[in-house]
PDB file of N, CA and C in Angstrom:
ATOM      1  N   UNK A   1       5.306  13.714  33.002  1.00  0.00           N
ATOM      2  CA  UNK A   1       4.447  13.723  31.841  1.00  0.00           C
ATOM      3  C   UNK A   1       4.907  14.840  30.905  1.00  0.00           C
ATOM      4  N   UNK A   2       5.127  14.494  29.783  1.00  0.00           N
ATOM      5  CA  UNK A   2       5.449  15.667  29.161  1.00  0.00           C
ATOM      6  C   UNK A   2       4.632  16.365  28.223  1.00  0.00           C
ATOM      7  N   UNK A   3       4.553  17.516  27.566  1.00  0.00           N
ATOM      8  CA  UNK A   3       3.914  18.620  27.126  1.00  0.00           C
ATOM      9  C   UNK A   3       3.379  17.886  25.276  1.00  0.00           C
ATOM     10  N   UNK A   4       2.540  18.280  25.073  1.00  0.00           N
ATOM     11  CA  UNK A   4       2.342  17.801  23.652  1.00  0.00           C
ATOM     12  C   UNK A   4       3.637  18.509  22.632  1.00  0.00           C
ATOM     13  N   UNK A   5       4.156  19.573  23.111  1.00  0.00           N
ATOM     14  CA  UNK A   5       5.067  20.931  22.554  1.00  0.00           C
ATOM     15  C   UNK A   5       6.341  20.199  22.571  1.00  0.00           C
ATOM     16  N   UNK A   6       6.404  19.235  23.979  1.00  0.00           N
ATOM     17  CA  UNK A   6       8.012  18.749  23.659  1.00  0.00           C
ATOM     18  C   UNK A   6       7.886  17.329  23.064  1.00  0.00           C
ATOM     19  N   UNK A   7       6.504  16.724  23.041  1.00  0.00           N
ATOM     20  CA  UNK A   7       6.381  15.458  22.053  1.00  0.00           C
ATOM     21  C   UNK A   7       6.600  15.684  20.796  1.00  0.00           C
ATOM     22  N   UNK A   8       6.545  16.744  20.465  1.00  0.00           N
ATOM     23  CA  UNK A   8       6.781  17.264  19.209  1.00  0.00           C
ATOM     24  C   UNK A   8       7.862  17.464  18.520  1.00  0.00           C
ATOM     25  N   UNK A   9       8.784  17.852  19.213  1.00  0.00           N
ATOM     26  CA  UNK A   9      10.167  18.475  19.390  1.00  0.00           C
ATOM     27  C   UNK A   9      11.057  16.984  18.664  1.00  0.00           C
ATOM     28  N   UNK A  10      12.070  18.024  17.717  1.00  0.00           N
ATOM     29  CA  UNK A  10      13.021  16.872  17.437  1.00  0.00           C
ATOM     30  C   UNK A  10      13.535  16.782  15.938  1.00  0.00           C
ATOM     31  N   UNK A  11      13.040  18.136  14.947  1.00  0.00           N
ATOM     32  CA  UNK A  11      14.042  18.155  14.045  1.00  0.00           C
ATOM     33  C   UNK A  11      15.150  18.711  14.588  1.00  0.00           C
ATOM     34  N   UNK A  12      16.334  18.837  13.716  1.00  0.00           N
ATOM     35  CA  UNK A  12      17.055  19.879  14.111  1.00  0.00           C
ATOM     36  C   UNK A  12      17.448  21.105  14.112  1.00  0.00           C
ATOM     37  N   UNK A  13      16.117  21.553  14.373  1.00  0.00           N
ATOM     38  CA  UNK A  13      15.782  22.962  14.315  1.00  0.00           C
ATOM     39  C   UNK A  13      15.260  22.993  16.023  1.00  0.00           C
ATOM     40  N   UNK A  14      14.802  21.614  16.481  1.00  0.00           N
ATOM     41  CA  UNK A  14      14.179  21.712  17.834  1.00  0.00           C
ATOM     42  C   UNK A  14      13.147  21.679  17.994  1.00  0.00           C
ATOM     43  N   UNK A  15      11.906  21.946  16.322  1.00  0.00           N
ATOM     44  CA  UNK A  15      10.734  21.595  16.630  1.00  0.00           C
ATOM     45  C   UNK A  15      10.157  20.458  15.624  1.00  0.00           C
ATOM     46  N   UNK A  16       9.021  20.775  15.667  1.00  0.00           N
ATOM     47  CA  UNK A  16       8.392  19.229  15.169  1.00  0.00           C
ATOM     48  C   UNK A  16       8.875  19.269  13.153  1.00  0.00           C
ATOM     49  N   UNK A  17       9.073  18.614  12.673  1.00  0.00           N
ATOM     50  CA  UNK A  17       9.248  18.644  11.084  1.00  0.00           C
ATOM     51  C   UNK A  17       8.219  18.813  10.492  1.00  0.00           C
ATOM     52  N   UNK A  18       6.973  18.857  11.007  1.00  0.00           N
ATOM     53  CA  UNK A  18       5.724  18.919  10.555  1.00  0.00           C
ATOM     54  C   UNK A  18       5.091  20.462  11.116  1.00  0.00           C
ATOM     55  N   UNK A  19       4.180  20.661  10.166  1.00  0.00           N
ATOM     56  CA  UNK A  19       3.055  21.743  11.339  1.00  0.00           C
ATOM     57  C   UNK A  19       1.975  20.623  11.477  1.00  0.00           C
ATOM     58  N   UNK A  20       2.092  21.377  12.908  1.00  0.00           N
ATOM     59  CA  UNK A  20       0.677  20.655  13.777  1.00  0.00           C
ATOM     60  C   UNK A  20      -0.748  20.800  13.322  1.00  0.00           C
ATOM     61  N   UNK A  21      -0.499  21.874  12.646  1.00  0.00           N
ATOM     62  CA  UNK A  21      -1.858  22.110  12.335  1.00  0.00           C
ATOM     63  C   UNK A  21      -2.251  21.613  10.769  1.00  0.00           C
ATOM     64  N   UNK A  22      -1.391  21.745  10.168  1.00  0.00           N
ATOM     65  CA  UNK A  22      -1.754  21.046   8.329  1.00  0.00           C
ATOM     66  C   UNK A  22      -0.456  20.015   7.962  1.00  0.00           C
ATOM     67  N   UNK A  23      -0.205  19.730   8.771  1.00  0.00           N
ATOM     68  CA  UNK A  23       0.858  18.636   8.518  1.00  0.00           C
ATOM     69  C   UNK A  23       2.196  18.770   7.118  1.00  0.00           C
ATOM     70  N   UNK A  24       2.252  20.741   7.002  1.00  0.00           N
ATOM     71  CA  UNK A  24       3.151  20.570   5.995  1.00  0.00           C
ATOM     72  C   UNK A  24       4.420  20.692   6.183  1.00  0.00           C
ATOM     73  N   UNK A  25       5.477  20.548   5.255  1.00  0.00           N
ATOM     74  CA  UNK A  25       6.955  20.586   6.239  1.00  0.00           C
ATOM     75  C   UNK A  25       7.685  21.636   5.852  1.00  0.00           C
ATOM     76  N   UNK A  26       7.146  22.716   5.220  1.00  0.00           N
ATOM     77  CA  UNK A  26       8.000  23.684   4.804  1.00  0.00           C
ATOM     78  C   UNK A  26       7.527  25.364   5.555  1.00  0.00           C
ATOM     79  N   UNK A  27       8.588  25.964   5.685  1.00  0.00           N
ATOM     80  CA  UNK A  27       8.930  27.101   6.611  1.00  0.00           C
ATOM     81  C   UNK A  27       7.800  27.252   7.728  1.00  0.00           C
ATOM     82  N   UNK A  28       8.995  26.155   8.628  1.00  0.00           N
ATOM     83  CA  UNK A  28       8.264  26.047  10.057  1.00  0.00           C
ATOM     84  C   UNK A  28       8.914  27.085  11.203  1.00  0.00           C
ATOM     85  N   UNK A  29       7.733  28.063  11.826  1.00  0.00           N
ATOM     86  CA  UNK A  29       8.173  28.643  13.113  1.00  0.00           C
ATOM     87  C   UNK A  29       7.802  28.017  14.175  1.00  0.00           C
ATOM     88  N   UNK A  30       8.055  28.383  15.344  1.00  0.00           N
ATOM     89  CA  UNK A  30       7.346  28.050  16.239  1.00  0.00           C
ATOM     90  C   UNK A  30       5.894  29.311  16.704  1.00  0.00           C
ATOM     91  N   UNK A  31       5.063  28.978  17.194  1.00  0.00           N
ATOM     92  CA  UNK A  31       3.722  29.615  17.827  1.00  0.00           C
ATOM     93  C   UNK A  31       4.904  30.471  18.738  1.00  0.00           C
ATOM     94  N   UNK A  32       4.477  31.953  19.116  1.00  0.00           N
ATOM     95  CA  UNK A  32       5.139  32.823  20.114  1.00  0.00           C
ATOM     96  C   UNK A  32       4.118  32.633  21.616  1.00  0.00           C
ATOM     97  N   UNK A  33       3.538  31.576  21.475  1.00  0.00           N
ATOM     98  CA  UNK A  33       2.635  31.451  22.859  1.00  0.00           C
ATOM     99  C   UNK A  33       2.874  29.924  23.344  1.00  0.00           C
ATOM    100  N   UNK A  34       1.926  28.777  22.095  1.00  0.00           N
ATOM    101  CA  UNK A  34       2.126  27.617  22.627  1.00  0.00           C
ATOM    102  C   UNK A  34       3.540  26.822  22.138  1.00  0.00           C
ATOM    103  N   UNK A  35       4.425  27.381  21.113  1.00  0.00           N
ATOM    104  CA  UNK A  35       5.906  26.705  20.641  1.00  0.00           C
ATOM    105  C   UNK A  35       5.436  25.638  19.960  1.00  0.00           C
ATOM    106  N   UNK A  36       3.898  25.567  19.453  1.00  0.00           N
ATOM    107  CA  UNK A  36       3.696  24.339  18.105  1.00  0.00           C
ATOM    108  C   UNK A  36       4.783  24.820  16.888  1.00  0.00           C
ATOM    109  N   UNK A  37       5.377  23.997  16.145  1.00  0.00           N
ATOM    110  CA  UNK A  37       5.715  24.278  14.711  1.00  0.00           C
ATOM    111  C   UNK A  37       4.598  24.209  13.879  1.00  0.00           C
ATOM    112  N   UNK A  38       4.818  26.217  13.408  1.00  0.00           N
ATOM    113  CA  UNK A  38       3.520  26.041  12.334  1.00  0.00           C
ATOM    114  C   UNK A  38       4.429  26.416  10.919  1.00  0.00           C
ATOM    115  N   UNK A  39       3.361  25.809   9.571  1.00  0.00           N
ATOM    116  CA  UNK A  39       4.291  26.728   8.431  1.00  0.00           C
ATOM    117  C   UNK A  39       3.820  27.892   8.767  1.00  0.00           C
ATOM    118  N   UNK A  40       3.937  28.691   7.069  1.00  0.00           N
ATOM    119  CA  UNK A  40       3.550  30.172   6.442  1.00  0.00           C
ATOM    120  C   UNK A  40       2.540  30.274   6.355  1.00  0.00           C
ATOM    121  N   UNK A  41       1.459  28.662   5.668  1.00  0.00           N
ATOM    122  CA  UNK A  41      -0.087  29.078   5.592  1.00  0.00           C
ATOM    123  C   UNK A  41      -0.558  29.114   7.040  1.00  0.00           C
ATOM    124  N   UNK A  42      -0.187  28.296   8.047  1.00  0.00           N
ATOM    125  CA  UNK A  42      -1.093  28.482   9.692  1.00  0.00           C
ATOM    126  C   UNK A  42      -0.414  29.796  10.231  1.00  0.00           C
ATOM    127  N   UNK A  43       0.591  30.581  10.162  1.00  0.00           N
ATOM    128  CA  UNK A  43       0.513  31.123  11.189  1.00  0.00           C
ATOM    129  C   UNK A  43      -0.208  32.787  10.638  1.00  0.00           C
ATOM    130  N   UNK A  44      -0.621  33.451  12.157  1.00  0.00           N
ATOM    131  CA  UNK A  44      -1.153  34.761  12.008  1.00  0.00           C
ATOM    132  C   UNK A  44      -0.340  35.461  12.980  1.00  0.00           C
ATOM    133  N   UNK A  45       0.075  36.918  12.421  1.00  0.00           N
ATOM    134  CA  UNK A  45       0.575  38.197  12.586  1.00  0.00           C
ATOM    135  C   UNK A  45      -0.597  38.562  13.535  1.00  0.00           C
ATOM    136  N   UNK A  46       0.031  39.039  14.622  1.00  0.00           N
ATOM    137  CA  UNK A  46      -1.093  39.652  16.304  1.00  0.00           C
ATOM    138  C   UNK A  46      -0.586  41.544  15.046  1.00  0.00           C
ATOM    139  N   UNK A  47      -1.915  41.913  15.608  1.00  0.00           N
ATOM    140  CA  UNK A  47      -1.816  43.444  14.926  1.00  0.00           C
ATOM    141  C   UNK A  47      -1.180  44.229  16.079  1.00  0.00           C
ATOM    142  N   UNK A  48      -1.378  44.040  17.375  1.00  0.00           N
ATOM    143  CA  UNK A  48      -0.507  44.601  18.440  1.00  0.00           C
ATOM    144  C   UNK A  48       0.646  44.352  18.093  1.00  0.00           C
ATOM    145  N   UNK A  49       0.990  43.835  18.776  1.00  0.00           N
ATOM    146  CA  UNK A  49       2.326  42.607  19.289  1.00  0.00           C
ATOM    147  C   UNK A  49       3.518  42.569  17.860  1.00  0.00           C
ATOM    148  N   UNK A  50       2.737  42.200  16.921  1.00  0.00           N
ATOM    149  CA  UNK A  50       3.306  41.878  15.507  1.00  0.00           C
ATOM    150  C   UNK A  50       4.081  40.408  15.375  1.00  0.00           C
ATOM    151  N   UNK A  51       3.702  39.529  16.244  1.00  0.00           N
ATOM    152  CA  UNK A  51       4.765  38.404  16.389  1.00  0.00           C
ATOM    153  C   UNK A  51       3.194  37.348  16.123  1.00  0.00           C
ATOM    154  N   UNK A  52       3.958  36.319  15.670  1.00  0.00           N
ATOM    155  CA  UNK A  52       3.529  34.830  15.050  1.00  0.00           C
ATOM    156  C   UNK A  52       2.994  33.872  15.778  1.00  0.00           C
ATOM    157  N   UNK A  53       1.660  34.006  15.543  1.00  0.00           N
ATOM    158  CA  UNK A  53       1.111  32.187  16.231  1.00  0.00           C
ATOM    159  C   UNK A  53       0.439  31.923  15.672  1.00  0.00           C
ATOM    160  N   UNK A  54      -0.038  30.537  15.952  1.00  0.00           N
ATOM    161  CA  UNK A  54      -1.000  29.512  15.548  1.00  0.00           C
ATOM    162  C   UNK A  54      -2.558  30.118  15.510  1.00  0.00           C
ATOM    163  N   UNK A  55      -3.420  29.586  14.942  1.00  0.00           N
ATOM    164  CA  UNK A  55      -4.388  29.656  15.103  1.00  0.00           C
ATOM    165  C   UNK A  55      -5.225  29.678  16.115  1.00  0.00           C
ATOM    166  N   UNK A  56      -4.706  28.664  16.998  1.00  0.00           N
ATOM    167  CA  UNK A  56      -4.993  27.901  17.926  1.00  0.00           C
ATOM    168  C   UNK A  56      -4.994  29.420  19.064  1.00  0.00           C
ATOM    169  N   UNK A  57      -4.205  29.973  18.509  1.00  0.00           N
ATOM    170  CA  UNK A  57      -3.485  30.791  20.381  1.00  0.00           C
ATOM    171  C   UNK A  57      -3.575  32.622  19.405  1.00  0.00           C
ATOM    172  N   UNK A  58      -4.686  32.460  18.704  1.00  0.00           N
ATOM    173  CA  UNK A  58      -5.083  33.329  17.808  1.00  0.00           C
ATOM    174  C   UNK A  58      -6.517  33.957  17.752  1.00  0.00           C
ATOM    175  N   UNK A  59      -6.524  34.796  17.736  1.00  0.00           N
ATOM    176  CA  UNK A  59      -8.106  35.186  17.057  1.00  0.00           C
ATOM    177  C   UNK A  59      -8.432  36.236  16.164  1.00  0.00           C
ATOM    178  N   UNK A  60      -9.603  36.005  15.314  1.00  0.00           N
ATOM    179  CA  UNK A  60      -9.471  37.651  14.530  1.00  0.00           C
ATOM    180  C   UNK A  60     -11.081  38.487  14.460  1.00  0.00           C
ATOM    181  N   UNK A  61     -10.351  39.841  15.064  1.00  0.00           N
ATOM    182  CA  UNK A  61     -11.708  40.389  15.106  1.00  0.00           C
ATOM    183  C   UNK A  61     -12.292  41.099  14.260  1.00  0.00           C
ATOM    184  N   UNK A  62     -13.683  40.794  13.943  1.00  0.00           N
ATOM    185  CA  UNK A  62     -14.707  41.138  12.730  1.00  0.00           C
ATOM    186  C   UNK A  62     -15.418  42.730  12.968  1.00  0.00           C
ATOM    187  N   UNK A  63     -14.866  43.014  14.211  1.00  0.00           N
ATOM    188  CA  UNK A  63     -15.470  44.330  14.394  1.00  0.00           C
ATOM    189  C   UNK A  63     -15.453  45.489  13.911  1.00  0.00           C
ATOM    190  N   UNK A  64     -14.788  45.742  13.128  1.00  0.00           N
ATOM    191  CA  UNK A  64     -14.683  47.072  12.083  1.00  0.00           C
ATOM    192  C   UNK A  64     -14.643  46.637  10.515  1.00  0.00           C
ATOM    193  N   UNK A  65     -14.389  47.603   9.878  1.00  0.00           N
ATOM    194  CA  UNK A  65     -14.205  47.174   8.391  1.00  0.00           C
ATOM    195  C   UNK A  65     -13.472  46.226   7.959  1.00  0.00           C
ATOM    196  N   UNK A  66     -11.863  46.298   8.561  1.00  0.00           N
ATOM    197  CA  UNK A  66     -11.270  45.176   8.042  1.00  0.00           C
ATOM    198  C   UNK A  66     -10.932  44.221   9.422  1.00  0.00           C
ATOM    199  N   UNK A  67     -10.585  42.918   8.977  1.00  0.00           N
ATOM    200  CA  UNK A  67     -10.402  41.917   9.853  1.00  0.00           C
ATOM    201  C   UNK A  67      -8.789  42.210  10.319  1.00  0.00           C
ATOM    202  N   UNK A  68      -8.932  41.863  11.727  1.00  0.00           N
ATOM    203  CA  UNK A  68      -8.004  42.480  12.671  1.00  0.00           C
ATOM    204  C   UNK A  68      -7.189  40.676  13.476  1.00  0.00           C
ATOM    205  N   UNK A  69      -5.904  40.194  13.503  1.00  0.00           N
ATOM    206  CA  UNK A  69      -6.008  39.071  14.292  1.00  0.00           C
ATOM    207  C   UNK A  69      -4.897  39.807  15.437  1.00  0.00           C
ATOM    208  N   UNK A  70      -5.299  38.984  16.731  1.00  0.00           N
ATOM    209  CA  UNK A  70      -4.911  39.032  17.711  1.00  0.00           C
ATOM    210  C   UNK A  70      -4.587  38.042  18.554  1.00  0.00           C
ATOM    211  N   UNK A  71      -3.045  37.924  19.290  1.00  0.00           N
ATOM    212  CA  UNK A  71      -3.026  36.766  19.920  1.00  0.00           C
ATOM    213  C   UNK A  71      -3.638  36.558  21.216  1.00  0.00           C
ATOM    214  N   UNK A  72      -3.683  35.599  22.095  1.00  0.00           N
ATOM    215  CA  UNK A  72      -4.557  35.868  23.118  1.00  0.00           C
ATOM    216  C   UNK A  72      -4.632  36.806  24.421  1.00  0.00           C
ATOM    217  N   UNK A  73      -2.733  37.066  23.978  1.00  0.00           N
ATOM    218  CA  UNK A  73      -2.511  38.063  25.377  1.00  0.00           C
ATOM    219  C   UNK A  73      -3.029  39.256  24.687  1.00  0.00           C
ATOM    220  N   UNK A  74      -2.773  39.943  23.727  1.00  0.00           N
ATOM    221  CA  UNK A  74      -3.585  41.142  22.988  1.00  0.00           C
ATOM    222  C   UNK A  74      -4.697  41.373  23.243  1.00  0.00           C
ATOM    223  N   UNK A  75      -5.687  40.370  23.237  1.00  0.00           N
ATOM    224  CA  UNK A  75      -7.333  40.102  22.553  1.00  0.00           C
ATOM    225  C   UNK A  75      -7.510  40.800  24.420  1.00  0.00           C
ATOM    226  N   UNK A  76      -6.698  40.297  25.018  1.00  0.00           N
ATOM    227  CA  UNK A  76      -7.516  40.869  26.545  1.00  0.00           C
ATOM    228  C   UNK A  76      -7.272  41.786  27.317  1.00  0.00           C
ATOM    229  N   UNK A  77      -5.967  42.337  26.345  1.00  0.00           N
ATOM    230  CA  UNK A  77      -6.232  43.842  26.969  1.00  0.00           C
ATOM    231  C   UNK A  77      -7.207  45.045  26.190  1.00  0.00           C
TER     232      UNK A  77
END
């Protein structure tokens, strides 16, 4: 059975030509957790870490003045 990540797979870049998440086709990375292709508008900067993911494998915290995002390995330490 394979992964939704490698159903995806298959420009030739290796990932999907689309983002998964808004279906647009321009400057696609991959997620540094789940390897979705996202563009520039889905992905978020971890304030630890400093590396790129999805929303999805994202969160941002409201707890101080300014809004903070974190990926999920961050958020739990």
């Amino acid at each position: 059975m394979l992964m939704n990540a490698q159903i995806n797979h298959g420009a030739t870049n290796g990932y999907s030509s689309r983002c998964y998440r808004c279906n647009r086709m321009d400057s696609l990375q991959p997620c540094n957790f789940c390897e979705h292709a996202i563009c520039s508008n889905c992905r978020q900067h971890c304030s630890t870490c400093n590396n790129e993911f999805c929303g999805t494998c994202s969160t941002i915290d409201y707890s101080s003045h300014i809004e903070r995002t974190f990926c999920l390995s961050c958020s739990s330490q």
